[in-house]
Protein backbone atom coordinates (compact mmCIF):
# COMPACT_ATOMS: atom_id res chain seq x y z
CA UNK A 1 156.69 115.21 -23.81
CA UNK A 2 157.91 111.89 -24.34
CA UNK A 3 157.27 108.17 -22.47
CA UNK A 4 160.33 105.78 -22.60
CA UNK A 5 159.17 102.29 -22.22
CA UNK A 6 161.45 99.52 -21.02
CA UNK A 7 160.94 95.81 -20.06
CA UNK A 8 162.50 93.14 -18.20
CA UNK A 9 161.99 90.11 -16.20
CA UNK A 10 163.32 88.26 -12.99
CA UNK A 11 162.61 84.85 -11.05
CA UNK A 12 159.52 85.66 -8.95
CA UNK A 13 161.36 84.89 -5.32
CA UNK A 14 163.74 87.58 -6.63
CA UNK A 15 161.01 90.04 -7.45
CA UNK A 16 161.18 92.56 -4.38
CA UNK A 17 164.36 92.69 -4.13
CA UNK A 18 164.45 93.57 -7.58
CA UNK A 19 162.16 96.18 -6.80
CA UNK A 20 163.97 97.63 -3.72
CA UNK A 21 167.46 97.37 -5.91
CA UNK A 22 165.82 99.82 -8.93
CA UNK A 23 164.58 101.99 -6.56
CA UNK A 24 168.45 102.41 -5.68
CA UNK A 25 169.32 102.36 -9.34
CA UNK A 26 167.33 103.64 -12.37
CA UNK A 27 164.31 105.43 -10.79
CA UNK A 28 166.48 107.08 -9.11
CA UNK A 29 168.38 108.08 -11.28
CA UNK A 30 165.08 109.05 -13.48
CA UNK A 31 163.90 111.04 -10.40
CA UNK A 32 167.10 113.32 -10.26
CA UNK A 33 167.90 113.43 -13.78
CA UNK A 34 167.17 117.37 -15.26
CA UNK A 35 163.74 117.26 -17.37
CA UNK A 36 162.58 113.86 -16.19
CA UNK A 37 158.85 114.49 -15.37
CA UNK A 38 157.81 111.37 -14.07
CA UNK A 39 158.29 107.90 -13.33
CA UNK A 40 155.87 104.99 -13.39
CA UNK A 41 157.28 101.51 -12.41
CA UNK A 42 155.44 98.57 -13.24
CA UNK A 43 155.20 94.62 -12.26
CA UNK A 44 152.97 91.61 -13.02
CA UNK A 45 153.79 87.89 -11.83
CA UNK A 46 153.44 85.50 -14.76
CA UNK A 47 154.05 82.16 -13.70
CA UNK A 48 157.50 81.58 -12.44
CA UNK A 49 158.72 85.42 -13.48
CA UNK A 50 157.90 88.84 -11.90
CA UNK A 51 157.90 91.32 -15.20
CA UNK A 52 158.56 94.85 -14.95
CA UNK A 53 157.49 97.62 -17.23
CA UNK A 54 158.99 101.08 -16.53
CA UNK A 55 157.40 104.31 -18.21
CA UNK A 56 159.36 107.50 -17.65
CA UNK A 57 158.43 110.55 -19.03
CA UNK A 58 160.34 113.56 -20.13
CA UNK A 59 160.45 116.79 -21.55
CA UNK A 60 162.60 116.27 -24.45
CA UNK A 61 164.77 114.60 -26.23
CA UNK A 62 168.28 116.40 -24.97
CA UNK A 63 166.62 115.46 -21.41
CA UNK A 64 167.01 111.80 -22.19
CA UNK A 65 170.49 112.06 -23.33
CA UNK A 66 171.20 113.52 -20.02
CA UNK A 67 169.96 110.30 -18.61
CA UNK A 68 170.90 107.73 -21.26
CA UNK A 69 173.86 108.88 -22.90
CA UNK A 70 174.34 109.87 -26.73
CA UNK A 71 172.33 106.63 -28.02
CA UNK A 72 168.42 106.88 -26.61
CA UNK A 73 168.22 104.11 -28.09
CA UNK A 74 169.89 101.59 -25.94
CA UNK A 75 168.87 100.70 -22.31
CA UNK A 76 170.38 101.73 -19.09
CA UNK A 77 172.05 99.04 -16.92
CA UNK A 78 173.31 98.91 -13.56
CA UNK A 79 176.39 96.74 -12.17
CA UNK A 80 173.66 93.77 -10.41
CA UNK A 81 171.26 93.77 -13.21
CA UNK A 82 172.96 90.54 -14.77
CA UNK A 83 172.37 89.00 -10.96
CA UNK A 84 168.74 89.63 -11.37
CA UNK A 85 167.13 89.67 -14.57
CA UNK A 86 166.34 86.98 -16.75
CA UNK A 87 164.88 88.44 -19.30
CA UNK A 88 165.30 92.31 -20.78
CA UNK A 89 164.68 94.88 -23.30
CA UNK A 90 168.18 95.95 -24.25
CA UNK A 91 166.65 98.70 -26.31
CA UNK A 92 163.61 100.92 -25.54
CA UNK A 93 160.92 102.29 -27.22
CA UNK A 94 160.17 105.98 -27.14
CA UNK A 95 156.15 107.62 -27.83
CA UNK A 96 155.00 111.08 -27.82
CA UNK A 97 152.83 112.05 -25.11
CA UNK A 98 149.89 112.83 -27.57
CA UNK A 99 147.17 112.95 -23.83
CA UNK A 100 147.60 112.93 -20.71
CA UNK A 101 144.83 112.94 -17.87
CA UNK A 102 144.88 112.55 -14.00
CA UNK A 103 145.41 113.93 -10.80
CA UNK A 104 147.24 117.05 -10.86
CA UNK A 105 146.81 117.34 -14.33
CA UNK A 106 145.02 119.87 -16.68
């Protein structure tokens, strides 16, 4: 399995709807992409920014493509992104999934 790791930041007054506009957008489209097996969105306030960290987890590398397009490498972006972010990863960073413990799993 592998975790995809992406950042990015917006003006705290525009942190929920932030929030409500990704679950629209990119977990979403995490959620119903083939071989995604999981999601885990993220958010801190620091100061005058709300930061996000998403984790998504999937079962290979083809499933990502299906999700990201030919370059894994790059990030995903969605038409009001620009609007609200001001600061982001425009690349991610892929791990293995070397443990994994919790609720449902063995």
């Amino acid at each position: 399995m592998i975790a995809r790791s992406w950042r990015g930041a917006t003006r705290v007054e525009d942190g929920e709807a932030y929030l409500e506009y990704l679950h629209r957008t990119g977990l979403a489209e995490y959620r119903k992409t083939p071989g995604n097996r999981g999601v885990l969105g993220l958010r801190r306030v620091v100061g005058d920014r709300a930061e996000f960290l998403l984790l998504s987890l999937w079962e290979s590398e083809e499933a990502i493509r299906r999700f990201a397009g030919e370059d894994i490498e790059r990030a995903v972006f969605y038409p009001e992104d620009e609007r609200f972010l001001v600061e982001r990863d425009d690349h991610v960073s892929h791990f293995e999934v070397v443990f994994q413990a919790g609720e449902g799993v063995e």
